[in-house]
Structure formats: structure tokens, C-alpha cells
N, C-alpha and C. Protein backbone atom coordinates (compact mmCIF):
# COMPACT_ATOMS: atom_id res chain seq x y z
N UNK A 1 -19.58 1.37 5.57
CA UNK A 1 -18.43 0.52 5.27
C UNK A 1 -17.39 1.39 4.58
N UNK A 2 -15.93 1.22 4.68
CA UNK A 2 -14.87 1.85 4.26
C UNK A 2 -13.89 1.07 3.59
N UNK A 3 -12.94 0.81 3.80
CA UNK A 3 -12.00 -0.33 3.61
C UNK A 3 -11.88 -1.17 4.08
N UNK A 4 -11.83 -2.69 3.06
CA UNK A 4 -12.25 -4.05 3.59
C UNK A 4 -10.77 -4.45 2.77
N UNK A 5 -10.09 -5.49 4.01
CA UNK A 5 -9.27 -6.48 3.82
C UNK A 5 -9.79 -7.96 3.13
N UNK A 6 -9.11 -7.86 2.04
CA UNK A 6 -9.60 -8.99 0.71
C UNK A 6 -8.88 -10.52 0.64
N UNK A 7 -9.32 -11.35 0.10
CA UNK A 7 -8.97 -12.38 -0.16
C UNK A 7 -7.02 -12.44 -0.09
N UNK A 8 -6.25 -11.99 -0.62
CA UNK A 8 -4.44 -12.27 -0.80
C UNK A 8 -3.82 -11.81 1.24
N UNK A 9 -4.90 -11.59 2.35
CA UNK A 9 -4.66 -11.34 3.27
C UNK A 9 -5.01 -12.70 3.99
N UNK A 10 -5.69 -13.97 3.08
CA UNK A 10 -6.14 -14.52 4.10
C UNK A 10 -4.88 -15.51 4.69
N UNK A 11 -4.83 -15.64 6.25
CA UNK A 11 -3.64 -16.35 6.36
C UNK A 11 -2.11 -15.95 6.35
N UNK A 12 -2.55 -14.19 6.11
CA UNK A 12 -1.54 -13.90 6.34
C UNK A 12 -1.40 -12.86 7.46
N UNK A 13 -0.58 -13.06 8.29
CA UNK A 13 -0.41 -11.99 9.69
C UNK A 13 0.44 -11.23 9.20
N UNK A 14 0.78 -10.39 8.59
CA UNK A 14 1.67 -9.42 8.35
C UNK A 14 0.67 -8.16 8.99
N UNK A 15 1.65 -7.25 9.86
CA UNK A 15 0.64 -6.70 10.58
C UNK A 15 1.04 -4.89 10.17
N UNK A 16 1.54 -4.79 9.36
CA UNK A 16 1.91 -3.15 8.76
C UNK A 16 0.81 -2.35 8.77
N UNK A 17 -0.22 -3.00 8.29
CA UNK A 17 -1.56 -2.18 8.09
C UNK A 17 -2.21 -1.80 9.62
N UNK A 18 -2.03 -2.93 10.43
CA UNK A 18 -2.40 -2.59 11.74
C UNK A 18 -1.67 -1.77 12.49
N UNK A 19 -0.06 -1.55 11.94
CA UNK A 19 0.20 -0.21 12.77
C UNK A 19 0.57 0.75 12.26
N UNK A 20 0.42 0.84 11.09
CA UNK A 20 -0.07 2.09 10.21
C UNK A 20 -1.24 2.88 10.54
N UNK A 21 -2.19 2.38 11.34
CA UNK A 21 -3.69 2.71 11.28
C UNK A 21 -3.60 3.38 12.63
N UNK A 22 -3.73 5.09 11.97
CA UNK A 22 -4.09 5.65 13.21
C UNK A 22 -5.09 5.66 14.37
N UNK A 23 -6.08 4.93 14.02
CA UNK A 23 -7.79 4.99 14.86
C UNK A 23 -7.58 3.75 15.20
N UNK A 24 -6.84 2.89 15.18
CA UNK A 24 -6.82 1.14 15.75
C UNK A 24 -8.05 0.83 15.78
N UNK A 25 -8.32 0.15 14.21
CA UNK A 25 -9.64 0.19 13.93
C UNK A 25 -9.38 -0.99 13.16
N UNK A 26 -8.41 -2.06 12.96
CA UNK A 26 -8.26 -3.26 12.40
C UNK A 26 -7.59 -4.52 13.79
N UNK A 27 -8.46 -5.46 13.13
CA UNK A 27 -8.38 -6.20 14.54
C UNK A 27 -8.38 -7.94 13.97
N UNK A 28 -7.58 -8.55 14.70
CA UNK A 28 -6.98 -9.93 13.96
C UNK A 28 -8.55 -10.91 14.46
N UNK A 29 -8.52 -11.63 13.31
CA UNK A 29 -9.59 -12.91 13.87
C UNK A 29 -9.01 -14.19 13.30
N UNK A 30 -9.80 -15.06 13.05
CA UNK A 30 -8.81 -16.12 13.10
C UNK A 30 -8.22 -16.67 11.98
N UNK A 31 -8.64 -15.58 10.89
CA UNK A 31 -7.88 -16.22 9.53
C UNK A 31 -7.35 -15.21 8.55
N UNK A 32 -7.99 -14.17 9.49
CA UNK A 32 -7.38 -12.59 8.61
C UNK A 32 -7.53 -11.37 9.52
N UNK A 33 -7.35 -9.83 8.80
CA UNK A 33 -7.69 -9.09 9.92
C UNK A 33 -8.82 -8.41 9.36
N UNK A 34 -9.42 -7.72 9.61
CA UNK A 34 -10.65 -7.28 9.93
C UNK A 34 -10.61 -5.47 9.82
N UNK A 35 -11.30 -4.43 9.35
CA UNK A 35 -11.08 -3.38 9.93
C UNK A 35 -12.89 -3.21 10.16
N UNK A 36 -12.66 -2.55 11.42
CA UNK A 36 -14.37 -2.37 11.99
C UNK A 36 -14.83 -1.05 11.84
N UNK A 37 -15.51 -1.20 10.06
CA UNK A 37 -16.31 -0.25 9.92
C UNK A 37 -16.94 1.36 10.76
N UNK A 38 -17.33 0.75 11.90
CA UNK A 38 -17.47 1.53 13.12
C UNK A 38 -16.50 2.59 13.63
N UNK A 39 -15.52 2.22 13.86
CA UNK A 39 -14.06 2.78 14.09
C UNK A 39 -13.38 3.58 13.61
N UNK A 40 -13.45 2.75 12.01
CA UNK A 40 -12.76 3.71 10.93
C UNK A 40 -12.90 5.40 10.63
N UNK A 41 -11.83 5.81 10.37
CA UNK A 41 -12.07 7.09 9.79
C UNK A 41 -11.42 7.31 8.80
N UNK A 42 -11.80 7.72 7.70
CA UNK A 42 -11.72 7.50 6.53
C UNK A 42 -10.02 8.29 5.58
N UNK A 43 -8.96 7.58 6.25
CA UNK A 43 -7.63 7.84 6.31
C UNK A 43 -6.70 7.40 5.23
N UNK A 44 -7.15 5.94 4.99
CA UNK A 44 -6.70 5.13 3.98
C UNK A 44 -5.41 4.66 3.88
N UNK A 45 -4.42 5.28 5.43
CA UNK A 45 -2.97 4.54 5.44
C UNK A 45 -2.88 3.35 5.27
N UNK A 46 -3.91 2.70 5.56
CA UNK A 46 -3.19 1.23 5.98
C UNK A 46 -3.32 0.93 4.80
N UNK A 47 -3.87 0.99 3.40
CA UNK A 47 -3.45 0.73 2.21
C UNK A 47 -1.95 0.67 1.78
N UNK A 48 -1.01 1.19 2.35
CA UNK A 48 0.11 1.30 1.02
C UNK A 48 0.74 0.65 2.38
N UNK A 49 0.34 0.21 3.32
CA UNK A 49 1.16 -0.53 4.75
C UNK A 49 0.91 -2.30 3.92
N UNK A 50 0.35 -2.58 3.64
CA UNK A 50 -0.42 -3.46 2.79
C UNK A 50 0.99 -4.26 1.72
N UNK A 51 1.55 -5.20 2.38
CA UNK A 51 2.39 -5.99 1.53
C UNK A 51 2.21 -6.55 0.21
N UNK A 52 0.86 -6.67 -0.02
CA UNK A 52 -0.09 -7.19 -1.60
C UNK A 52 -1.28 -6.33 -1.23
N UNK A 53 -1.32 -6.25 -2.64
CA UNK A 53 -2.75 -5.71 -2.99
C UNK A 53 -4.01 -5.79 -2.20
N UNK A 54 -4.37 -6.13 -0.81
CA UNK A 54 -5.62 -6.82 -0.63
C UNK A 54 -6.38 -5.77 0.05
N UNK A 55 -6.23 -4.17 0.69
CA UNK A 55 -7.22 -3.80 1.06
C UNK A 55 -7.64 -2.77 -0.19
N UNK A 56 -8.85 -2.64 -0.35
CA UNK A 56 -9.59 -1.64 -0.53
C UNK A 56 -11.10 -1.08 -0.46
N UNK A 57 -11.26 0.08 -1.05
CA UNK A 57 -12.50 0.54 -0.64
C UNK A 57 -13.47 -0.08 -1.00
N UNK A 58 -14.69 -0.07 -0.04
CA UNK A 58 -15.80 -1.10 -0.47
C UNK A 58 -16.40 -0.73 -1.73
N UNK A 59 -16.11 0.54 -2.48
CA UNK A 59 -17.16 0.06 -3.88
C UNK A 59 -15.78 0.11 -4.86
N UNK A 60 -14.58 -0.42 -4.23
CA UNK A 60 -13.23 -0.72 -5.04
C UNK A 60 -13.10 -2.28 -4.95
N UNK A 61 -13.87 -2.74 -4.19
CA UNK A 61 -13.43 -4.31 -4.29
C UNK A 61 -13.62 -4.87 -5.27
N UNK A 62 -12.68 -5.78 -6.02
CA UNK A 62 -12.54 -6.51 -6.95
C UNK A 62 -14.14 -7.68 -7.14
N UNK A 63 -14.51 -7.74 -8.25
CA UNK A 63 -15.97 -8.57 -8.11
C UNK A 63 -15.57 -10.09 -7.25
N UNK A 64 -14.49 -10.69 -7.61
CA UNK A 64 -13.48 -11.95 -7.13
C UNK A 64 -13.89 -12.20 -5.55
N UNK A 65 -13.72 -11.20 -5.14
CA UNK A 65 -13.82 -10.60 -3.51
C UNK A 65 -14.73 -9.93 -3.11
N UNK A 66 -15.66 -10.17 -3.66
CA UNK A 66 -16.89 -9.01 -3.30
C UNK A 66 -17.59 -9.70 -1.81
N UNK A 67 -17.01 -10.92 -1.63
CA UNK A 67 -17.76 -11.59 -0.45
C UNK A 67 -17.32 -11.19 0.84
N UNK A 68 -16.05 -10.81 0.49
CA UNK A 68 -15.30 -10.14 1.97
C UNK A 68 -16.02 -8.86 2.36
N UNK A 69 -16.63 -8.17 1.68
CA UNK A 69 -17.74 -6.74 2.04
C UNK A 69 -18.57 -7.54 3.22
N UNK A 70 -19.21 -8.76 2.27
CA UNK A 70 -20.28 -9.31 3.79
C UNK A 70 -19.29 -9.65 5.15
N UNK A 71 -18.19 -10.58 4.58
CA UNK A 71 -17.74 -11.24 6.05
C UNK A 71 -17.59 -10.58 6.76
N UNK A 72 -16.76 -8.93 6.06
CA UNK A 72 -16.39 -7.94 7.46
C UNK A 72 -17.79 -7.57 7.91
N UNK A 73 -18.88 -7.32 7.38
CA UNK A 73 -20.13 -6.61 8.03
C UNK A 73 -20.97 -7.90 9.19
N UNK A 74 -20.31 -9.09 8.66
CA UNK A 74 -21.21 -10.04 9.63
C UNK A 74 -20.33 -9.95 10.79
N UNK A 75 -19.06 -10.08 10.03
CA UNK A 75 -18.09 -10.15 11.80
C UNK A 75 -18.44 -9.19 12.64
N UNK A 76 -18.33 -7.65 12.47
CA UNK A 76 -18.62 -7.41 13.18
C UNK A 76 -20.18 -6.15 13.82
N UNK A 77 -21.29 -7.15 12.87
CA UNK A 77 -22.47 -7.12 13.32
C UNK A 77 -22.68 -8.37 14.36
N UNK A 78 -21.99 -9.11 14.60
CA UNK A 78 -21.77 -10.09 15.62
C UNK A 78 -20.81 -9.77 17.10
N UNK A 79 -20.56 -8.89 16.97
CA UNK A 79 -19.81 -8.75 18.31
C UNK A 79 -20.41 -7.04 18.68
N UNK A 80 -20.12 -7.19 20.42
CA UNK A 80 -20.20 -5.93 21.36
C UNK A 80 -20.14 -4.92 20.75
N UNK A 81 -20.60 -3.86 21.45
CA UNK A 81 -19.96 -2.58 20.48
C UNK A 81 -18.66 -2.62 20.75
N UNK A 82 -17.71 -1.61 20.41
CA UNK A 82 -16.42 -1.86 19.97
C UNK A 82 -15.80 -1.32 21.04
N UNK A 83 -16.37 -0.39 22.47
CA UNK A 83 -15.93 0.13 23.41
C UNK A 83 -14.96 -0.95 24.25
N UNK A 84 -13.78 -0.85 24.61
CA UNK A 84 -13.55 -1.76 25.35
C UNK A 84 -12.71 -3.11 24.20
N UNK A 85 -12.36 -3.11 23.22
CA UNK A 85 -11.79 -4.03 22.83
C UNK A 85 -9.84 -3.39 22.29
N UNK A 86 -9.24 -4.54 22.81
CA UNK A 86 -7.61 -3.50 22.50
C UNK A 86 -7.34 -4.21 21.22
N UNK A 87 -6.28 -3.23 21.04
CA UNK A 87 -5.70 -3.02 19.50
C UNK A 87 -5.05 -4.31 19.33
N UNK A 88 -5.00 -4.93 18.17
CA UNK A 88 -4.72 -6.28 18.22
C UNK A 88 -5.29 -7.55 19.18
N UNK A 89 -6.24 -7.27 19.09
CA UNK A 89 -7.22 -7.96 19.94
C UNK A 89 -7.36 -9.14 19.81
N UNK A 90 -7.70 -10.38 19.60
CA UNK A 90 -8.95 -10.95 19.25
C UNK A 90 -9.89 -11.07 19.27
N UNK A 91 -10.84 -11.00 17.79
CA UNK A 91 -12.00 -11.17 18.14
C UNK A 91 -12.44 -12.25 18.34
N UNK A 92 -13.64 -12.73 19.35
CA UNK A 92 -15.17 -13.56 19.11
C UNK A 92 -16.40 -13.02 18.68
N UNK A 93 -16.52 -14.70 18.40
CA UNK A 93 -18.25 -14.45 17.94
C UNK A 93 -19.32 -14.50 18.90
């Protein structure tokens, strides 16, 4: 795990971080975006792309938000491998 999008993102589509991100490794679902662990390489732009405070590193997450570590790991321990999905995608479950 690397950088996880936190709670002040939920509901919000502001998409800076997603094209800040060189490895297109953050991907919209249906109430926030997502970056897939898998993908990532450990770059950290899309932080300061970030309109509020809400991404950071997984042993930086705020205790408040510590639940978003799981959601991103369930989301996407629930889907395909990642071959084959486009940038701004949507995901399913």
C-alpha cells in the first residue's frame, strides 16, 4: 500500500490528482477515487494536485481515517487484475 485518498475526498470529483499522476494509477468509483496500490509507483505528485488535505501515505493516515487503508485494499482486492482497465475508468465490484 502507498497513498490512500481519505475521508475530505469523499464526493468530491475534483480530478487534479488524477492527472497529475504519472502511472494512471487512480481510478474514480462511485463516491471517491481510489489509487490502486498495484499500479502505483511511489511518486507522490498527486499529493500537492490534491485541493484539501485528503491523500496520504498509508502509515501517514490520520487515525480519523484509518478506515480508508481497508476500503482502498478491499476495492481493489475485489476487482480483475488491473491489465486492461483505462484511466478514469470506472470501477466494479
Amino acid at each position: 500500500m502507498a497513498y490512500v485518498i481519505t475521508q475530505p475526498y469523499i464526493n468530491v470529483k475534483h480530478a487534479g490528482c488524477v492527472e497529475d499522476c504519472p502511472v494512471d494509477c487512480i481510478y474514480e468509483g462511485d463516491d471517491m477515487y481510489y489509487i490502486n496500490p498495484d499500479e502505483y509507483v511511489d511518486y507522490g505528485e498527486c499529493v500537492p494536485a490534491s485541493l484539501v488535505e485528503a491523500i496520504f501515505y498509508h502509515s501517514d493516515v490520520p487515525e480519523q481515517w484509518a478506515r480508508f487503508i481497508e476500503k482502498n485494499k478491499a476495492l481493489f482486492g475485489a476487482l480483475p487484475p488491473p491489465e486492461g482497465q483505462m484511466r478514469n475508468g470506472e470501477l466494479t465490484e
